[in-house]
Protein backbone atom coordinates (compact mmCIF):
# COMPACT_ATOMS: atom_id res chain seq x y z
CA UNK A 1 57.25 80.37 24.00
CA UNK A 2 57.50 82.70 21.15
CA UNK A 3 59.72 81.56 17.74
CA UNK A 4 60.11 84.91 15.86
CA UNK A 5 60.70 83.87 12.24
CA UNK A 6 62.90 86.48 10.29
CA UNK A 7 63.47 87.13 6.82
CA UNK A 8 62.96 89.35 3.74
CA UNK A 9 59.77 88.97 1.84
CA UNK A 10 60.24 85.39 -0.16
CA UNK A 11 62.22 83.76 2.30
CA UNK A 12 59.95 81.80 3.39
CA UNK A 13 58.57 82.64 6.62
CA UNK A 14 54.37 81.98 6.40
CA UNK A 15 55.25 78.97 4.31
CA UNK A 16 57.91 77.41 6.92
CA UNK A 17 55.91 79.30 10.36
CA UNK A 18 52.26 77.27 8.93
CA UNK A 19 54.50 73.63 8.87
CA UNK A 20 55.89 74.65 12.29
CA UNK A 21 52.81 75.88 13.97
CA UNK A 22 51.17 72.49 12.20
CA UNK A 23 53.78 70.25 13.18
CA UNK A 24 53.98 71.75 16.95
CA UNK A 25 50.65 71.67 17.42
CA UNK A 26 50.27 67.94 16.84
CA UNK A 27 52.90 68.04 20.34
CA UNK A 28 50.65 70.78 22.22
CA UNK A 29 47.55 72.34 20.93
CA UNK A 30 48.15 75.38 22.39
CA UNK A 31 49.80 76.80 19.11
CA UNK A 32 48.99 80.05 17.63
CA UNK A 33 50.37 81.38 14.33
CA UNK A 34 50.45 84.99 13.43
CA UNK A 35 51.71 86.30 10.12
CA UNK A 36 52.95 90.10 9.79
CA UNK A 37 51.07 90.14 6.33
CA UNK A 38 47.63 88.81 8.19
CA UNK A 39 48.68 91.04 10.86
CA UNK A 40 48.50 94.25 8.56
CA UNK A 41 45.42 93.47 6.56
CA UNK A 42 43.57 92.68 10.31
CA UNK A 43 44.63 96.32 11.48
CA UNK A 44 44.26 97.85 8.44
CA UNK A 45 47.97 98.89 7.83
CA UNK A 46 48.34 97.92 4.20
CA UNK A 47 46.22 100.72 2.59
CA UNK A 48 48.52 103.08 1.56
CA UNK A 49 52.50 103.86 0.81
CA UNK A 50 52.42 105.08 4.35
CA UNK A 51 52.16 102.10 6.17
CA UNK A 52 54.94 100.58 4.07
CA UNK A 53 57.67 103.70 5.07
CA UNK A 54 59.93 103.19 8.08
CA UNK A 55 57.61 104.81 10.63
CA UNK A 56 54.69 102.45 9.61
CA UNK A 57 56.41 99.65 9.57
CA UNK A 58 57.86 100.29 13.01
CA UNK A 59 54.09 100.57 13.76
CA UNK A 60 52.88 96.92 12.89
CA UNK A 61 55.64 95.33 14.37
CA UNK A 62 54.94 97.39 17.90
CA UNK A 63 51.05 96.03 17.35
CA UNK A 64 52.72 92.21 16.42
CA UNK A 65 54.87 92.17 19.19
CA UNK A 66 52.09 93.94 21.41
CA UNK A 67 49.93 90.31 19.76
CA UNK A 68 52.84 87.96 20.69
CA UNK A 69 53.28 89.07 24.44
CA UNK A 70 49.73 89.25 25.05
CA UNK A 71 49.03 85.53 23.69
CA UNK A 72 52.67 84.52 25.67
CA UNK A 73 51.34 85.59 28.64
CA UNK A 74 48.07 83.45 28.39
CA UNK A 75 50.17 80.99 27.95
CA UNK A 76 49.77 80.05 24.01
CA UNK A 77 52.99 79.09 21.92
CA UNK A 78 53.40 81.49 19.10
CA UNK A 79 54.73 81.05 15.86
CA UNK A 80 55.32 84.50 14.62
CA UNK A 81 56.41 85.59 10.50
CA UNK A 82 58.18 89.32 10.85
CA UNK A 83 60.28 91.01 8.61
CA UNK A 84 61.60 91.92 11.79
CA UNK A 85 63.23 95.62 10.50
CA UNK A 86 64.63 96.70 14.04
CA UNK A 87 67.24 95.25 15.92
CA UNK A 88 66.09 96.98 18.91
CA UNK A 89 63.16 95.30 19.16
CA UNK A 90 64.44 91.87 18.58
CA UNK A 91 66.59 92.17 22.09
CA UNK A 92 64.23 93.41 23.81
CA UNK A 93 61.92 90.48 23.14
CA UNK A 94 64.32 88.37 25.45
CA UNK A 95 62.47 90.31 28.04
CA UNK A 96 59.16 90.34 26.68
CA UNK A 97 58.26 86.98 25.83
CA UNK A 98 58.59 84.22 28.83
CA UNK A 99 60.81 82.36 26.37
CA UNK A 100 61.93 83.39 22.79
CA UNK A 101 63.35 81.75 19.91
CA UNK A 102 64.93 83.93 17.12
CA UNK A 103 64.75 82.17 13.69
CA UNK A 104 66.39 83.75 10.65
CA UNK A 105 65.16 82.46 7.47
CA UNK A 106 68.08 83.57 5.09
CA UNK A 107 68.25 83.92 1.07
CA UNK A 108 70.28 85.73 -1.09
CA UNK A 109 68.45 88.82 -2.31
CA UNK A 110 69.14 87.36 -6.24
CA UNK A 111 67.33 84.25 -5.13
CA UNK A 112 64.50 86.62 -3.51
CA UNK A 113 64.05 88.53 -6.98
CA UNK A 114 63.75 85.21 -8.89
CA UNK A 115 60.59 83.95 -6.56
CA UNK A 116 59.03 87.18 -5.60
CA UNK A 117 55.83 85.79 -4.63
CA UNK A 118 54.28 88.98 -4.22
CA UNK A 119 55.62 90.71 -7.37
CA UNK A 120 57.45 93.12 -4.68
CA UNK A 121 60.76 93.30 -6.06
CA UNK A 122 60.18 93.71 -10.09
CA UNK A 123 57.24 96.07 -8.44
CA UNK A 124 60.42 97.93 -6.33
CA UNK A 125 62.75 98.00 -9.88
CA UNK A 126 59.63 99.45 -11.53
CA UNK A 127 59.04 102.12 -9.66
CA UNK A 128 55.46 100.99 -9.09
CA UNK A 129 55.66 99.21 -5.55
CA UNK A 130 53.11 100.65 -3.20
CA UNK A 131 55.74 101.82 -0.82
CA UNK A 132 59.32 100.99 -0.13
CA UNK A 133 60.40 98.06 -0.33
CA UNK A 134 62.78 96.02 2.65
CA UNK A 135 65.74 94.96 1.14
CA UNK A 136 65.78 97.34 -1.71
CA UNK A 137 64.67 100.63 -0.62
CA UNK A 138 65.10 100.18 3.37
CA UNK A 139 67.65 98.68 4.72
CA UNK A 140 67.31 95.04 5.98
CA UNK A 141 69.44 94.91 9.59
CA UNK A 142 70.74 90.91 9.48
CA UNK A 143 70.01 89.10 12.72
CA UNK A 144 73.35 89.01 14.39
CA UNK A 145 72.17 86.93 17.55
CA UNK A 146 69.35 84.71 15.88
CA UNK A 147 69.48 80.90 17.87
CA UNK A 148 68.63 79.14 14.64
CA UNK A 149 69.79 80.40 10.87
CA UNK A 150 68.36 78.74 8.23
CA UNK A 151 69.24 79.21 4.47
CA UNK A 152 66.58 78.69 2.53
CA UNK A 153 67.72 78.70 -0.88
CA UNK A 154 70.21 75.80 -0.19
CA UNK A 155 69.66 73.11 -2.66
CA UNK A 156 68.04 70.75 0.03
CA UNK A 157 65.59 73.27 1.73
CA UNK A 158 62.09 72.63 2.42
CA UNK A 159 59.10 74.21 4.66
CA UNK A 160 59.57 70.81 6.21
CA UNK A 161 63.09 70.50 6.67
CA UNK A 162 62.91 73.71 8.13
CA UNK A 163 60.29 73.56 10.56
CA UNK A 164 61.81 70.22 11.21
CA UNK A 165 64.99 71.59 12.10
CA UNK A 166 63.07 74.41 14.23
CA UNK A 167 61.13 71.61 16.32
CA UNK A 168 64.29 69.89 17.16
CA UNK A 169 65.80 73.53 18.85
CA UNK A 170 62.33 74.30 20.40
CA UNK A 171 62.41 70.61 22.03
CA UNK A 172 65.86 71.10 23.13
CA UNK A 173 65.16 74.69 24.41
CA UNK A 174 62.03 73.37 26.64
């Protein structure tokens, strides 16, 4: 099975995917995380403002998804972090993977500016970002068939409570 967690940068998707993939994994060891950022750095797609426009991005997610099938088919349970920028691809992984769980991680852009983690959104207002930036310069397309939506800037979200809540529909799913 793959879970395909969605969201904007800050939402929370390597934080919540590392409880789930820790939390599933005490169920089946066959668990295998894989986080877009890691994803880029491992390819070497996060070198330039390039990588960062439309057409690169579209290029790491072909290479994530082309990760996620391949691990599927042998099998493994993914846990995968996207930004997850193209609709297009997100229905056509309900014929990719061998079972697929769409997970949108939501919060409100204002709540995204006040923890930018990665400095990516004052970066964006700046001017200074090393390429465009999703949700400010490019368009973020909202999940509009996601099986789970969770919002994490709700006063009683955790990584826990989330992956928590993401067990429970991967246990009812099975």
């Amino acid at each position: 099975m793959v879970i395909w967690l969605i969201g904007l940068s800050g939402a929370g998707k390597t934080t919540v995917g590392r409880e789930l993939a820790a939390m599933w994994r005490t169920r089946s060891p066959n668990v295998v995380l894989v986080d877009g950022d890691e994803m880029r750095r491992v390819f070497g797609l996060d070198r330039g403002p390039q990588d960062y426009s439309l057409a690169g991005r579209r290029a790491n997610a072909e290479r994530i998804t082309a990760v996620c099938e391949w691990l599927d088919r042998q099998g493994m349970n993914v846990v995968c972090c996207i930004l997850s920028l193209f609709p297009d691809m997100r229905a056509g992984n309900h014929e990719r993977f061998s079972r697929y769980g769409e997970i949108y991680l939501r919060s409100a852009i204002d709540t995204l500016r006040a923890r930018d983690t990665k400095g990516l959104y004052r970066a964006a207002e700046a001017g200074t970002a090393a390429g465009p930036v999703a949700g400010i310069d490019i368009p973020f397309p909202e999940p509009t068939a996601a099986d789970l939506v969770i919002d994490t800037d709700a006063p009683d979200a955790s990584p826990v409570s989330a992956a928590t809540r993401i067990m429970k529909w991967i246990e009812a799913a099975a």
